[in-house]
Protein backbone atom coordinates (compact mmCIF):
# COMPACT_ATOMS: atom_id res chain seq x y z
CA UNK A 1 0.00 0.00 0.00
CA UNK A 2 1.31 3.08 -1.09
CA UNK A 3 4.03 2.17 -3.50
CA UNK A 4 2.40 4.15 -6.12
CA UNK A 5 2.77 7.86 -4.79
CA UNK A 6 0.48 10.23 -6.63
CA UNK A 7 1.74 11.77 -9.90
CA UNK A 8 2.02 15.31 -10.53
CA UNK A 9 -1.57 16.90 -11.69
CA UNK A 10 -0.25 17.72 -15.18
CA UNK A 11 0.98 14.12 -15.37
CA UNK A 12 -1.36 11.95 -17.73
CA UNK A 13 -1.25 8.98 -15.51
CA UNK A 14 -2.79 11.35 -12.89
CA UNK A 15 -6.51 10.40 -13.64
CA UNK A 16 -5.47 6.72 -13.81
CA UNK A 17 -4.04 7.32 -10.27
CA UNK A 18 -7.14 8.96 -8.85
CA UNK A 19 -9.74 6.49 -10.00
CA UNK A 20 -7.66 3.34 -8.46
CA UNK A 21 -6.81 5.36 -5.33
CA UNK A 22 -10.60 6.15 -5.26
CA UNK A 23 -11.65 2.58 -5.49
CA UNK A 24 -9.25 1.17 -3.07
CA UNK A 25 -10.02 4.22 -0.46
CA UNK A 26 -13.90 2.87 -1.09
CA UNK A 27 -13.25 -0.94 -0.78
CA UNK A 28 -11.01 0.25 2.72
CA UNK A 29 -13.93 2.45 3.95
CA UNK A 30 -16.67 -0.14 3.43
CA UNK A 31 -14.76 -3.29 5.35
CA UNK A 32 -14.58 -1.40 7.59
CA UNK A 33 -17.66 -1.47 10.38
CA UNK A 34 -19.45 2.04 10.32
CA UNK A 35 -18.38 3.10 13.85
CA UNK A 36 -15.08 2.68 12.64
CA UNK A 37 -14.96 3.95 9.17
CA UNK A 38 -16.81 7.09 10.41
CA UNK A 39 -13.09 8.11 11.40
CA UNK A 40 -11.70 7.95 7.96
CA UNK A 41 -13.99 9.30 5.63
CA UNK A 42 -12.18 12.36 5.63
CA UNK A 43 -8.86 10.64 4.70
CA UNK A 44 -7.92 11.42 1.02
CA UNK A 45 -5.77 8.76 -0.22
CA UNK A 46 -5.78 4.99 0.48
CA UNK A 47 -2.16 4.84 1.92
CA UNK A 48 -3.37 7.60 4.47
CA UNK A 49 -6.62 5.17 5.63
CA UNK A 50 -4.17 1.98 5.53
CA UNK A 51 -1.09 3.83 7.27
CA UNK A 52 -3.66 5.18 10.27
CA UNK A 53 -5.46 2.06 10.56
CA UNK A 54 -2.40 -0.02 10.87
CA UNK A 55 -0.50 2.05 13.19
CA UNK A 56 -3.94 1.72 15.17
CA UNK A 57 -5.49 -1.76 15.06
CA UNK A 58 -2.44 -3.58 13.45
CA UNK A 59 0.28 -3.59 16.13
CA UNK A 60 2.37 -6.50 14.66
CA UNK A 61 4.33 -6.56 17.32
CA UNK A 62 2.55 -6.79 20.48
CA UNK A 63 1.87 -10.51 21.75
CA UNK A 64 -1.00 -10.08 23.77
CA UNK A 65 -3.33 -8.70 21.13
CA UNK A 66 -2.39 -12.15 19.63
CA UNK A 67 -3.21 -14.20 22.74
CA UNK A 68 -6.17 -12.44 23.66
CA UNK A 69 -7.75 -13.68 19.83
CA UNK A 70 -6.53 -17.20 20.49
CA UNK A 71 -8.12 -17.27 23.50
CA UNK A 72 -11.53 -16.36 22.76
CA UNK A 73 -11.26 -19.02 19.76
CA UNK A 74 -10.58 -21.54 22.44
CA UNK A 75 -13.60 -20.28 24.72
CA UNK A 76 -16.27 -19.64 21.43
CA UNK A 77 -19.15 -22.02 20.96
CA UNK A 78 -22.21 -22.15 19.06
CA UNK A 79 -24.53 -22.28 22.12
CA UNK A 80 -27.88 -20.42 21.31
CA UNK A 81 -26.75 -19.03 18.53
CA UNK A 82 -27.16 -21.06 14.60
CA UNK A 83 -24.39 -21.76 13.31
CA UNK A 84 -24.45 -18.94 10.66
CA UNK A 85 -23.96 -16.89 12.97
CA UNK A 86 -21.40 -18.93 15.10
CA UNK A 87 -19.25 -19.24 11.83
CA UNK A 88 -19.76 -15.19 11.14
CA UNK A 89 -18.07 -14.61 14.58
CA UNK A 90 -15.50 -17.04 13.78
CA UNK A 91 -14.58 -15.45 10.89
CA UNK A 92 -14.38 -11.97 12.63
CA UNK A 93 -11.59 -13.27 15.39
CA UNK A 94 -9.58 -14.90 12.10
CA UNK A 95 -9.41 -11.52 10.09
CA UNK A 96 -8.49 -10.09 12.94
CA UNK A 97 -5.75 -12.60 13.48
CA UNK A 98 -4.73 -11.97 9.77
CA UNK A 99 -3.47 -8.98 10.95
CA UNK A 100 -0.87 -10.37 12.64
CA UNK A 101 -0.06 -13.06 10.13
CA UNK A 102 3.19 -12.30 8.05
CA UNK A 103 3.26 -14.87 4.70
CA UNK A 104 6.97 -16.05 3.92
CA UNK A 105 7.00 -14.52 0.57
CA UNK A 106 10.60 -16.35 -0.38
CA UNK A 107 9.12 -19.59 -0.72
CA UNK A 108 5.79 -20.22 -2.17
CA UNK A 109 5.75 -23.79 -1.81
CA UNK A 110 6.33 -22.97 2.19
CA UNK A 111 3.68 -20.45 2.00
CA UNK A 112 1.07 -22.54 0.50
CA UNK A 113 1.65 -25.52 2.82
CA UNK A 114 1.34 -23.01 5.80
CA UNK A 115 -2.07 -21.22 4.57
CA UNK A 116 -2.95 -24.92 4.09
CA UNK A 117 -2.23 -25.71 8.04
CA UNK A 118 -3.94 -22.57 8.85
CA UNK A 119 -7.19 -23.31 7.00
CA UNK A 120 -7.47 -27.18 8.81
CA UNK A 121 -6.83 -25.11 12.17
CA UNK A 122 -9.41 -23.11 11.48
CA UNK A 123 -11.98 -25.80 10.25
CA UNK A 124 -11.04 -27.72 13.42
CA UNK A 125 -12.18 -24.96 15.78
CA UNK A 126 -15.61 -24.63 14.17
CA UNK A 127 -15.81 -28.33 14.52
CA UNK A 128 -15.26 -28.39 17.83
CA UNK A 129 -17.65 -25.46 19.37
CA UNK A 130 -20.42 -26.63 17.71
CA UNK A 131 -23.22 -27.92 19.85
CA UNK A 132 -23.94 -32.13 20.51
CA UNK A 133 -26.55 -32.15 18.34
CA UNK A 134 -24.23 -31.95 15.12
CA UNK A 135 -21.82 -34.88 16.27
CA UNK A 136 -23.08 -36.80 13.22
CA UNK A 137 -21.91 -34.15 10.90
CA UNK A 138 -18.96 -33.41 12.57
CA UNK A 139 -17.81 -36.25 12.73
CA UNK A 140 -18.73 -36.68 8.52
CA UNK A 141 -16.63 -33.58 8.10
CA UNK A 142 -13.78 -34.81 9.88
CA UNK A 143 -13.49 -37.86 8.07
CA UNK A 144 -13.99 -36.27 4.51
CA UNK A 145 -10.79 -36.78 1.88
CA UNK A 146 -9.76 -34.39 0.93
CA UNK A 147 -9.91 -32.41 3.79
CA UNK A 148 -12.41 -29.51 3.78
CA UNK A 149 -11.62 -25.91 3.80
CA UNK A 150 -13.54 -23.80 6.47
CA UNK A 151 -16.35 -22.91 4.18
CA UNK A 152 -16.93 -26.64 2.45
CA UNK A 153 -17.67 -27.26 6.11
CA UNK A 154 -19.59 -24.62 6.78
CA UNK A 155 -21.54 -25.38 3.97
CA UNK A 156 -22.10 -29.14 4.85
CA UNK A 157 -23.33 -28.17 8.65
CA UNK A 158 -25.15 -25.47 7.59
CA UNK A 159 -27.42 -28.01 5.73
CA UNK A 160 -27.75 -30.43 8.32
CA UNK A 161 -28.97 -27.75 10.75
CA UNK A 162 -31.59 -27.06 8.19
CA UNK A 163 -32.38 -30.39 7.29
CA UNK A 164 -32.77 -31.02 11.53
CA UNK A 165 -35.31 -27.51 11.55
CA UNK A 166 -37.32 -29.13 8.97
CA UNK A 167 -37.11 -32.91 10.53
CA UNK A 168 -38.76 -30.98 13.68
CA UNK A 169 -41.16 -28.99 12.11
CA UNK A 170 -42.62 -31.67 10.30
CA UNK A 171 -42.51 -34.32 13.90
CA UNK A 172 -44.00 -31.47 16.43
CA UNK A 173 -44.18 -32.61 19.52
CA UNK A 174 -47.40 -32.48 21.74
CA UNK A 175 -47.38 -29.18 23.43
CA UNK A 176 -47.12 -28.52 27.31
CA UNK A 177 -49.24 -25.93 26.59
CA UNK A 178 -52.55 -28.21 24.71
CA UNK A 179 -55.76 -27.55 26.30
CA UNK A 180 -56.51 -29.22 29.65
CA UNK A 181 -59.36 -31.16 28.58
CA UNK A 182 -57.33 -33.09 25.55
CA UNK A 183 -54.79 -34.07 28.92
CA UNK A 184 -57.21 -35.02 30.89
CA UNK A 185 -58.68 -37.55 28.61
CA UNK A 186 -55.43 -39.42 27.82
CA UNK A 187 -54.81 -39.72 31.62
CA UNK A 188 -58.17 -40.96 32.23
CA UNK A 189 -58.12 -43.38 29.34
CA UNK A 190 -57.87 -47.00 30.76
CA UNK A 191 -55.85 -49.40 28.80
CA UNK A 192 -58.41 -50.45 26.43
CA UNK A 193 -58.52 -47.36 24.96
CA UNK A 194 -62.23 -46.31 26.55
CA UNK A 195 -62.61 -43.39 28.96
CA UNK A 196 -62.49 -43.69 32.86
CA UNK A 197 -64.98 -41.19 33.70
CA UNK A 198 -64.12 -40.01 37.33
CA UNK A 199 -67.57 -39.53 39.32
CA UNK A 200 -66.86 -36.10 40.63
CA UNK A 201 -65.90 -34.97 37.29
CA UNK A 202 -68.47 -32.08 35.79
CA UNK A 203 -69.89 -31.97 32.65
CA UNK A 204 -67.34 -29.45 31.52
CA UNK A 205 -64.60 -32.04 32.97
CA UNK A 206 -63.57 -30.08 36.17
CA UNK A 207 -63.89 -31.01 39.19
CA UNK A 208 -66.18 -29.18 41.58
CA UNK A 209 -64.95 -27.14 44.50
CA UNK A 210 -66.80 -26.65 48.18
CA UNK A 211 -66.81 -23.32 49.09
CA UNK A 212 -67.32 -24.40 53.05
CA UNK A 213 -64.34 -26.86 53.63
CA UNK A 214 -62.31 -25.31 50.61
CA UNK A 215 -61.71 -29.08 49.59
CA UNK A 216 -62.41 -30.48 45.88
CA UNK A 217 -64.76 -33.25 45.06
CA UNK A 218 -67.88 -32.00 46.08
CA UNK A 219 -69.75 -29.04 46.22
CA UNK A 220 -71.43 -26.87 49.41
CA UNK A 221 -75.06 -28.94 48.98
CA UNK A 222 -73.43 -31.95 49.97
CA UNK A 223 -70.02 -31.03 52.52
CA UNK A 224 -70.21 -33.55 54.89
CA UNK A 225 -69.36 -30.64 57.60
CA UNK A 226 -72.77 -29.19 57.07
CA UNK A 227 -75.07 -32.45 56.13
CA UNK A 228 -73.28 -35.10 57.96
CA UNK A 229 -72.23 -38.65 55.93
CA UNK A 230 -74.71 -40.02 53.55
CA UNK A 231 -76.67 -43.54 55.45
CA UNK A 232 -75.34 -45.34 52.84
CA UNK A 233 -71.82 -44.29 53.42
CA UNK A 234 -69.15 -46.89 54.06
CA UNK A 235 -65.49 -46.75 54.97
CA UNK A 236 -63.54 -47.80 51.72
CA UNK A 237 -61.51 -51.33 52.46
């Protein structure tokens, strides 16, 4: 960045100049989030937005910046969240680590084989915070050939978490919230599959409350504390 200082105005590369450092100072501007890029919008040349940036968020040099991002790799899982948005935080802690990274540029074989490493690291630790309910993909991922970059992985989870939504939707289960009458029944059914109407059961299915002794079962008219116990009464054996 910046190895192509602006020409001279009279210069006839000048124009050239100004629409490339226009479209770079754009691309810079919008990857950045707005609370952020609200502090360079002033800038007038890439180089100055890179230079500023850099000196501020890109300290290659300090090691705990570095740990700090490892560390809440270690600690992130998908939890509540799906895992679109698990991977999109994922993918905000890398960039950031990208930062940091300085590619070996004197030996591209090295350099591939060392992004390589980097992108099974990476696929590894969105393996490994996802929730227990995608061990069956995980564990599909892991044993792919060739091994998948981070988003071939993505990809393949991403579908089984919508394949799962739709697996559910399709197999509700019976809500805790159906109406009392439909429980009712199926614990009064006996096991022939006929109802086992309880007595002192209404007509609406409720049982009927005594307003005297505050107990359930019967109603005022027939409390035992105010008309005594029916002739026919007898104790149960």
């Amino acid at each position: 960045m910046g190895e192509l200082p602006a020409p001279p105005l009279t210069d006839p590369t000048y124009k050239t100049w100004l629409a490339e450092n226009s479209i770079v100072l754009a691309w810079l501007i919008n990857s950045m989030e707005p609370k952020i890029s609200r502090r360079y919008l002033y800038f007038k040349t890439a180089k100055e937005v890179w230079d500023a940036a850099r000196r501020m968020y890109s300290d290659l040099g300090n090691a705990s910046q570095i740990f700090e991002l490892r560390s809440k790799l270690k600690e992130m899982k998908q939890g509540s969240n799906s895992v679109t948005q698990y991977f999109s935080d994922l993918q905000d802690l890398w960039q950031e680590l990208d930062l940091f990274f300085e590619e070996d540029s004197s030996c591209d074989k090295c350099s591939i084989k060392q992004q390589r490493k980097l992108e099974n690291e990476r696929v590894y630790d969105f393996l490994a915070g996802l929730n227990r309910n995608l061990d069956e993909v995980r564990g599909r991922v892991v044993a792919r050939y060739p091994f998948p970059s981070t988003e071939e992985a993505f990809a393949e989870v991403r579908r089984e978490e919508g394949r799962r939504k739709v697996m559910l939707t399709d197999d509700q289960p019976i809500s805790s919230s159906a109406p009392e009458g439909s429980t009712l029944v199926s614990k009064n059914s006996s096991s022939y599959g006929q109802p086992n109407h309880d007595p002192r059961m209404n007509k609406r299915g409720e049982r009927p409350w005594c307003n005297h002794c505050s107990r359930p079962g019967h109603t005022r008219e027939k409390c035992w504390q105010l008309h005594g116990k029916p002739a026919h009464w007898q104790p149960r054996k």
